[in-house]
Protein backbone atom coordinates (compact mmCIF):
# COMPACT_ATOMS: atom_id res chain seq x y z
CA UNK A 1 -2.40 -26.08 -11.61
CA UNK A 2 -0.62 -22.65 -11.71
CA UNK A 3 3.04 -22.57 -9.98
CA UNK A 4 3.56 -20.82 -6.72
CA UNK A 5 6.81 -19.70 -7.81
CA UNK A 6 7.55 -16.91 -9.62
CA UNK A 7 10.90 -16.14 -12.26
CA UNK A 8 12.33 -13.02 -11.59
CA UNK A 9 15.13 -11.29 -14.01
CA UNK A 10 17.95 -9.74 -12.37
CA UNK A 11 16.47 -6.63 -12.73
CA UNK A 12 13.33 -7.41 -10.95
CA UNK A 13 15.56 -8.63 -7.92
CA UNK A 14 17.74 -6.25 -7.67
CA UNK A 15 14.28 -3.93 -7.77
CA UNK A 16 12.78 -5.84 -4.88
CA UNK A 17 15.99 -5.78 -2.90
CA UNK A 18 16.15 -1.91 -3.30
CA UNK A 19 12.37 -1.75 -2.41
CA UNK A 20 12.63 -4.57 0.72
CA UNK A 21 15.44 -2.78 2.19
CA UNK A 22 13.18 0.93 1.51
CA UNK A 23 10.32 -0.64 2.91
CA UNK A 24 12.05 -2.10 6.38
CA UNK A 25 13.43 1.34 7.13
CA UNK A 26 10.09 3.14 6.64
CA UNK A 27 8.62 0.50 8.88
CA UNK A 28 11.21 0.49 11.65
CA UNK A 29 10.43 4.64 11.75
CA UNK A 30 6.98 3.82 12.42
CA UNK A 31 6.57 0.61 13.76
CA UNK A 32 7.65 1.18 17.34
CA UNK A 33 8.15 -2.83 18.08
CA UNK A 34 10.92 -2.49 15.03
CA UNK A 35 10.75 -5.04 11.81
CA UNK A 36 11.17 -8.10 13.21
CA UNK A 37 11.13 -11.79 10.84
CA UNK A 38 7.43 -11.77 10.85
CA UNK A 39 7.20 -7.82 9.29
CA UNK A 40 9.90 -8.87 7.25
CA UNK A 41 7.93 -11.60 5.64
CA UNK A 42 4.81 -9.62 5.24
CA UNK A 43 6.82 -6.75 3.63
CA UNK A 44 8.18 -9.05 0.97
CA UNK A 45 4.93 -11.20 0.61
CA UNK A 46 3.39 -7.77 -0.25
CA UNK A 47 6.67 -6.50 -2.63
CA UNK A 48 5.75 -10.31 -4.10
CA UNK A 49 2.05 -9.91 -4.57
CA UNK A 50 3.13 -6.55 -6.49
CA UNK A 51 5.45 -7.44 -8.36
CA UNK A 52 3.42 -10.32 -9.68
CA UNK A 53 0.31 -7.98 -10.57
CA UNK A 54 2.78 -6.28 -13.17
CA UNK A 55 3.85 -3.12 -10.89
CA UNK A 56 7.20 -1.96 -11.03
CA UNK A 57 7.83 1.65 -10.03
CA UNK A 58 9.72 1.81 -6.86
CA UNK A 59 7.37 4.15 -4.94
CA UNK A 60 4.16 2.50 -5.50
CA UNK A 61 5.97 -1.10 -4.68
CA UNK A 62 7.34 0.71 -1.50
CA UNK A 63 3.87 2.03 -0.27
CA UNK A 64 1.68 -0.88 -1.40
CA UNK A 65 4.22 -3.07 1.24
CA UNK A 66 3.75 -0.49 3.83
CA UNK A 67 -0.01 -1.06 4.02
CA UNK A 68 0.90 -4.55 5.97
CA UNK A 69 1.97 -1.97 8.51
CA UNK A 70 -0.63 -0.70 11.33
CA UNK A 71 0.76 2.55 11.90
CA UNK A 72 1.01 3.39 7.60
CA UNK A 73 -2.64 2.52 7.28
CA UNK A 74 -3.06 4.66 10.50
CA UNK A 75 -1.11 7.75 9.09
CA UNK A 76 -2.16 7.76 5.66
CA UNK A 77 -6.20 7.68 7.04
CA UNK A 78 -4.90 10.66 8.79
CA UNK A 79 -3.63 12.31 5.83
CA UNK A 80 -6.04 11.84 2.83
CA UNK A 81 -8.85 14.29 3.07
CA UNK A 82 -11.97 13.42 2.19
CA UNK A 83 -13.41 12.55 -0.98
CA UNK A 84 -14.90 15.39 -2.53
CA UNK A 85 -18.85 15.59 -3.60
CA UNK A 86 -19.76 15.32 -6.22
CA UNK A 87 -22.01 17.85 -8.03
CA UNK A 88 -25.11 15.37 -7.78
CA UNK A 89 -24.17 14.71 -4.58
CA UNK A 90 -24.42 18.34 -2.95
CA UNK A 91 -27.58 18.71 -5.21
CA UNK A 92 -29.20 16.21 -3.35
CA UNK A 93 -28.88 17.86 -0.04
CA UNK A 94 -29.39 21.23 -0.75
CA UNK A 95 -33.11 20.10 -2.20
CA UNK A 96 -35.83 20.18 -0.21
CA UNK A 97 -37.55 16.78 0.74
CA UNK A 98 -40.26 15.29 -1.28
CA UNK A 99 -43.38 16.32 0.05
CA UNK A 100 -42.41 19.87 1.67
């Protein structure tokens, strides 16, 4: 049976305690309620879950906590256009139907 806990270097803490503190002020700006405890622990259960699937660049730890946030999810839908077609894709619908 794996452990639940993880070792962290200093380095890795002071990393998460840079990020943590990052990720609560983005929050608070969007989160009109504020950050309370139970944001707080979702923020650093996310920073956790990160940080144990290897990442360690500051901005992508920052972001992937802010996806426990509503109102992140909400503004980053709002920002990323769509996916672009592919070739195939528009191929597809310029042809005519089978069969006309």
């Amino acid at each position: 049976m794996s452990s639940r806990y993880l070792r962290l270097d200093p380095e890795t803490v002071r990393l998460l305690d840079s990020c943590i503190a990052q990720a609560q002020h983005a929050a608070a700006q969007l989160h009109r309620e504020g950050v309370d405890e139970v944001m707080r622990v979702r923020l650093a259960s996310a920073l956790m879950e990160a940080i144990s699937l290897g990442e360690r660049d500051e901005e992508r730890l920052v972001a992937f906590a802010l996806q426990v946030v509503p109102a992140f999810r909400e503004k980053l839908a709002k920002q990323t256009p769509p996916l672009p077609e592919t070739h195939a894709v528009a191929r597809e619908r310029a042809a005519p139907a089978p069969g006309r």
